[in-house]
Protein backbone atom coordinates (compact mmCIF):
# COMPACT_ATOMS: atom_id res chain seq x y z
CA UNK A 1 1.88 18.40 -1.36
CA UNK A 2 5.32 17.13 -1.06
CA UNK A 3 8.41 17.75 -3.52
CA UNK A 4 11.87 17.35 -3.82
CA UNK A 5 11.97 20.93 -3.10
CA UNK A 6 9.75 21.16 -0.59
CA UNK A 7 9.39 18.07 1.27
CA UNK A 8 5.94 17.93 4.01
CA UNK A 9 6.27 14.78 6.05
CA UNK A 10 5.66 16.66 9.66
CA UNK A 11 1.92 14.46 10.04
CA UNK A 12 3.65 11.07 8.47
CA UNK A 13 4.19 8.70 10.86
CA UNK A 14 7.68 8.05 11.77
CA UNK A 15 9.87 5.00 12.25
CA UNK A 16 11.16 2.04 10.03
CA UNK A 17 7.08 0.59 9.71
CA UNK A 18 6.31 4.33 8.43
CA UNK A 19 3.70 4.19 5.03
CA UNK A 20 6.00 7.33 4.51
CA UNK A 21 9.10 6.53 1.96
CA UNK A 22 10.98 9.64 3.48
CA UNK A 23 10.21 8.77 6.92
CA UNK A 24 11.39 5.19 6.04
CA UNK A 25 14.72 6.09 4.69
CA UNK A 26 15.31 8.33 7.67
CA UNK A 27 14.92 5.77 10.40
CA UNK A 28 17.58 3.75 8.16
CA UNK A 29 19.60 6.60 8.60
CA UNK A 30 19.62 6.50 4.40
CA UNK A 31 18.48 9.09 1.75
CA UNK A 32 14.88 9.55 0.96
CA UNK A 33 14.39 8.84 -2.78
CA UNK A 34 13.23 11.52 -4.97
CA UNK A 35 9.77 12.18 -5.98
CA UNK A 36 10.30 11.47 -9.68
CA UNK A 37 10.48 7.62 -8.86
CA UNK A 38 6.77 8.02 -7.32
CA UNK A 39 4.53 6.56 -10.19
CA UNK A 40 1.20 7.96 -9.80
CA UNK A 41 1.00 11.60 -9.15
CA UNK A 42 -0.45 12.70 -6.07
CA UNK A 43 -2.90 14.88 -6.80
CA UNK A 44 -4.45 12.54 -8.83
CA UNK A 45 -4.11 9.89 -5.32
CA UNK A 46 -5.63 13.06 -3.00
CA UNK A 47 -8.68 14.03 -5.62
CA UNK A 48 -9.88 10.38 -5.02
CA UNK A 49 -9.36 9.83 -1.22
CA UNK A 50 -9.99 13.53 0.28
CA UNK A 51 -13.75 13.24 -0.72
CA UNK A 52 -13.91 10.01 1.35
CA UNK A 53 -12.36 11.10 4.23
CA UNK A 54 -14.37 14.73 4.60
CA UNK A 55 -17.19 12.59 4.50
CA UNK A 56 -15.89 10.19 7.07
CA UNK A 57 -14.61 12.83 9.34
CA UNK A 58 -17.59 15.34 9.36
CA UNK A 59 -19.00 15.46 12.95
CA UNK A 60 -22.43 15.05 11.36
CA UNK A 61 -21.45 11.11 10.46
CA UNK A 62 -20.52 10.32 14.02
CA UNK A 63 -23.64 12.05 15.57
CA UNK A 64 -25.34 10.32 13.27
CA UNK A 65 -23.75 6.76 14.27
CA UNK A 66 -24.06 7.70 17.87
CA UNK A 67 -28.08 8.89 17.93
CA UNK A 68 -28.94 6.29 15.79
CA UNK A 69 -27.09 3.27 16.94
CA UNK A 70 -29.22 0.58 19.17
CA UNK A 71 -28.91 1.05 22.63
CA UNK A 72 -26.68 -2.12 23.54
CA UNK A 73 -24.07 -0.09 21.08
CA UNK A 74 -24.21 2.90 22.70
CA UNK A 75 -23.75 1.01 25.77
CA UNK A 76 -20.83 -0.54 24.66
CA UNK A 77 -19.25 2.45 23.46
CA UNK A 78 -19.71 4.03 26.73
CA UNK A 79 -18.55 0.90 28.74
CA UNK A 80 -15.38 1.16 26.53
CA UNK A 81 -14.99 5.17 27.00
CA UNK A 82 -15.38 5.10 31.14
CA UNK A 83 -12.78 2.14 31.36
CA UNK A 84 -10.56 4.28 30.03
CA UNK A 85 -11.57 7.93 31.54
CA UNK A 86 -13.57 7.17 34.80
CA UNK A 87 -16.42 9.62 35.10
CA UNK A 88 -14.65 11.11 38.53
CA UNK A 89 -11.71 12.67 36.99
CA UNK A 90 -12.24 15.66 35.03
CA UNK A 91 -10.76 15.77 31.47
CA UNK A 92 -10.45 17.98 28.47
CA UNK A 93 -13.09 17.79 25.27
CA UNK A 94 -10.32 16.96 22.84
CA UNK A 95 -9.30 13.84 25.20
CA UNK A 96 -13.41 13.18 25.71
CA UNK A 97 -13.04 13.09 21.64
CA UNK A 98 -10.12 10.96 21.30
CA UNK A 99 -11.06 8.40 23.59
CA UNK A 100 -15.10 8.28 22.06
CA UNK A 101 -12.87 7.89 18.54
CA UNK A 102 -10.74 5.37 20.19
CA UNK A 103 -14.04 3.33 21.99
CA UNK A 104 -16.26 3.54 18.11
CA UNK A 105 -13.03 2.06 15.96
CA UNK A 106 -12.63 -0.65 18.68
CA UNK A 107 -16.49 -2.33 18.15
């Protein structure tokens, strides 16, 4: 986790619209506030949410979503994944992945 110290913002997203105070301040070209200000500690904020999101990211969830979904879904999701990777041009899993991730959060 992140202190003054030792600040870990390489996976925030950057820019001025950043969720990421230290990100933020950079793309003002202004200094990131200290940690002290932050309210709520973070360990308390990653106990809640990292539960949530191992469950959400296991690869059991999205087989599950996939094998059990009606048909019309599944055909949706693959109408949505071969507009954007035609089935004649050979890709890599991880983009196969990406754009499967991509097609599911767009339905």
């Amino acid at each position: 986790m992140s202190t003054d110290a030792k600040p870990m913002h390489s996976k925030c997203l950057e820019g001025k619209l950043s969720w990421c105070f230290c990100n933020r301040a950079k793309a003002d070209n202004k200094v990131p506030g200290s940690y002290k200000s932050v309210k709520t500690k973070l360990s308390e904020v990653v106990a809640k949410i990292l539960p949530v999101y191992q469950r959400l990211a296991a690869k059991e969830i999205h087989l599950r979503f996939f094998f059990l979904a009606k048909p019309k879904i599944q055909m949706k999701v693959n109408r949505v994944v071969w507009e954007e990777m035609p089935k004649d041009v050979f890709v890599s899993k991880r983009r196969i992945d990406l754009e499967v991730t991509a097609a599911v959060s767009v339905l």
